[in-house]
Protein backbone atom coordinates (compact mmCIF):
# COMPACT_ATOMS: atom_id res chain seq x y z
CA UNK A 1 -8.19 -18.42 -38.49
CA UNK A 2 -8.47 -16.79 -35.03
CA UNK A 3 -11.24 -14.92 -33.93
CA UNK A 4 -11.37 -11.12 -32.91
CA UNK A 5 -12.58 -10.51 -29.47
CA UNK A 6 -13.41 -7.43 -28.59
CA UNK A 7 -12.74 -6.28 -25.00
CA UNK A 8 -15.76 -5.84 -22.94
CA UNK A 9 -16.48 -2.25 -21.98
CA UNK A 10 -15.76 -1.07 -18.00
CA UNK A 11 -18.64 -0.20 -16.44
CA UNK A 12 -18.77 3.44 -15.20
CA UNK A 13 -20.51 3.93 -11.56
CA UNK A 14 -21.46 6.84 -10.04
CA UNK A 15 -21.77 7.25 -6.11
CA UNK A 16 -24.75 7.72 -4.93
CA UNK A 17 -27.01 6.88 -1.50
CA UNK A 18 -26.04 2.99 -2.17
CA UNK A 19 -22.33 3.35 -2.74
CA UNK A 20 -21.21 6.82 -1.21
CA UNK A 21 -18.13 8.73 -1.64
CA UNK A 22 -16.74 11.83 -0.51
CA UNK A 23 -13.52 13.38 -0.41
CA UNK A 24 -12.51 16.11 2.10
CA UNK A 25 -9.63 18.14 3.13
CA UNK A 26 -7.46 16.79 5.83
CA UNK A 27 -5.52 19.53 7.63
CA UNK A 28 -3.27 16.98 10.15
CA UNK A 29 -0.16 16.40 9.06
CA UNK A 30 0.47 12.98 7.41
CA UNK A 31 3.37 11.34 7.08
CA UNK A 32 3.79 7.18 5.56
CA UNK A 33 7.36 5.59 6.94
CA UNK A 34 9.03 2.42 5.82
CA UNK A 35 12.09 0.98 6.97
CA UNK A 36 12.66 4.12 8.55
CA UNK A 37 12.51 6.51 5.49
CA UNK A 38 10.11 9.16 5.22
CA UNK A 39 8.14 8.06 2.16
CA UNK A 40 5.79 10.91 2.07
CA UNK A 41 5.32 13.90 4.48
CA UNK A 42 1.96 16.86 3.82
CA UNK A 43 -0.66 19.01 5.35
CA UNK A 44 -2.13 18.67 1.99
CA UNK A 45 -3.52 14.84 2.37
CA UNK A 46 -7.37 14.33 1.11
CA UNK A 47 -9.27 11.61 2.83
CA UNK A 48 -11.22 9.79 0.62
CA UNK A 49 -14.62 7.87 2.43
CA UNK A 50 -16.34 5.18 0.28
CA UNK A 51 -18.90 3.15 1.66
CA UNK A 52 -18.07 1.30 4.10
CA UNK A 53 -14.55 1.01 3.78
CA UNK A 54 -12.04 2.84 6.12
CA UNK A 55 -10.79 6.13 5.64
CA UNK A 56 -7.88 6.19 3.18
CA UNK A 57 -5.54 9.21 2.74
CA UNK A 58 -4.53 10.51 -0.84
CA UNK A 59 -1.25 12.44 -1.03
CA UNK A 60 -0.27 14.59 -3.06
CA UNK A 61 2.91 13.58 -5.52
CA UNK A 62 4.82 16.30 -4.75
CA UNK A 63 4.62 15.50 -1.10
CA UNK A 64 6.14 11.79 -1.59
CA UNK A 65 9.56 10.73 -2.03
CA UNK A 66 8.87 9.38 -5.61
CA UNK A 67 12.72 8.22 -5.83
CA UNK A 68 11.68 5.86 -3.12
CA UNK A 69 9.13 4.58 -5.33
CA UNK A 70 9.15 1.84 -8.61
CA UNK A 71 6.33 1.61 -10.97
CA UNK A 72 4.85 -1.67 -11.60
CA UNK A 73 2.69 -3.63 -13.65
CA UNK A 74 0.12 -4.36 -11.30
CA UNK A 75 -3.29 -2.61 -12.40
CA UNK A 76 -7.06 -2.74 -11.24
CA UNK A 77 -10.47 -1.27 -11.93
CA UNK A 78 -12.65 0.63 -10.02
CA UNK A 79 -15.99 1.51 -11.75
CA UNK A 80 -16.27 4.38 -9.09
CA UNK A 81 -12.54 5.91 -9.82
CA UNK A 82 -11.46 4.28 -12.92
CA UNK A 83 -7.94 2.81 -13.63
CA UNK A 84 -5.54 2.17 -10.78
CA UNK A 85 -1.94 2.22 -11.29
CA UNK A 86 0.57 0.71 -8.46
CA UNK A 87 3.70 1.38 -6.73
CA UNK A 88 6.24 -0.43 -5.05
CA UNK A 89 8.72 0.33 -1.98
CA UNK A 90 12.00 -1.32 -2.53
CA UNK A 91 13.23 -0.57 0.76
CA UNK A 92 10.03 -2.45 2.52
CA UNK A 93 11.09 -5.42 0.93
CA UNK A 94 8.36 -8.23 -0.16
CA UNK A 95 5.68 -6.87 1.96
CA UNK A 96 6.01 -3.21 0.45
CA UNK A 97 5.07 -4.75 -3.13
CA UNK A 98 2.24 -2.77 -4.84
CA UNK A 99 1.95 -0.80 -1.61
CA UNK A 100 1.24 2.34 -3.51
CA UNK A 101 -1.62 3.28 -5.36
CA UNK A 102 -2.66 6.02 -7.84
CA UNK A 103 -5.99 7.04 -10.25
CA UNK A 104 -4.38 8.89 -13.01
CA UNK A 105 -7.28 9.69 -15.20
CA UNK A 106 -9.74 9.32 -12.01
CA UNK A 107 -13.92 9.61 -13.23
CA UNK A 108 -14.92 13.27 -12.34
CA UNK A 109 -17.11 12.35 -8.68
CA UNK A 110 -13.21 12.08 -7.48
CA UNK A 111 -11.11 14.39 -10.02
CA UNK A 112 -9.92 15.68 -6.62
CA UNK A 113 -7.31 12.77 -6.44
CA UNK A 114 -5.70 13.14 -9.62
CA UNK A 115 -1.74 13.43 -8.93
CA UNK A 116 -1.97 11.90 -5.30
CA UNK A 117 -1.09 8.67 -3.83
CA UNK A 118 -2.63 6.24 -1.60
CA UNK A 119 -0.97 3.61 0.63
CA UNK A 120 -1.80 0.05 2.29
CA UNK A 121 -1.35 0.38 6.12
CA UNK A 122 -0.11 -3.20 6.11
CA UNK A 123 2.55 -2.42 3.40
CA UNK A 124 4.29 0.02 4.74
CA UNK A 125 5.67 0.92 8.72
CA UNK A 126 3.03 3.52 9.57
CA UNK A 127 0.85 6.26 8.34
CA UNK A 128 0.80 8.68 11.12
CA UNK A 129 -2.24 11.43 11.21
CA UNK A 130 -0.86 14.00 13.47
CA UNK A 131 -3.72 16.44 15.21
């Protein structure tokens, strides 16, 4: 007889003074290339701070080629933002695997990225922030 184990629960974090988090307008253009496609191109990008981490751009869906994209597997937690879901760029090859990343059902301190798109700067040509 096998035993039942129940999953253990996520924890839920919120930001705070230890583990900040802010997301802000970005009014530059931004545009993600790879192998010299135009993946995604907006004035609509939000840049999302946390901690101590680098500035990371959110797109919005509708401003990236999704028939340039494949769904994968691949899925992480964060206890700040909740469930991750991943992309991939078949025309970037091996390095443009689970380049992508989304929060579909993001906790409410960043509701704000709901239906955009992040991407790894090594994974794909470029993510150019125009002035």
């Amino acid at each position: 007889m096998s035993e039942h184990i129940e999953p253990k629960p996520k924890t839920v974090k919120t930001p705070g003074p230890d583990h900040s988090i802010s997301v802000e307008r970005n009014a530059s253009r931004v545009m993600v290339t790879v192998a010299g496609r135009i993946v995604a191109d907006t004035r609509k990008a939000l840049t999302l701070r946390e901690a101590s981490y680098p500035p990371v751009q959110y797109i919005p869906r509708k401003d990236v080629d999704m028939t340039l994209l494949a769904r994968t597997d691949h899925a992480t937690y964060c206890p700040y933002k909740g469930d991750c879901a991943y992309y991939s760029i078949p025309a970037g090859g091996e390095r443009s695997v689970n380049s992508v990343w989304s929060y579909e059902a993001p906790y409410p301190a960043v509701a704000e990225i709901r239906e955009y798109l992040a991407f790894y700067p090594d994974r794909v040509d470029a993510i150019q922030v125009e002035k």
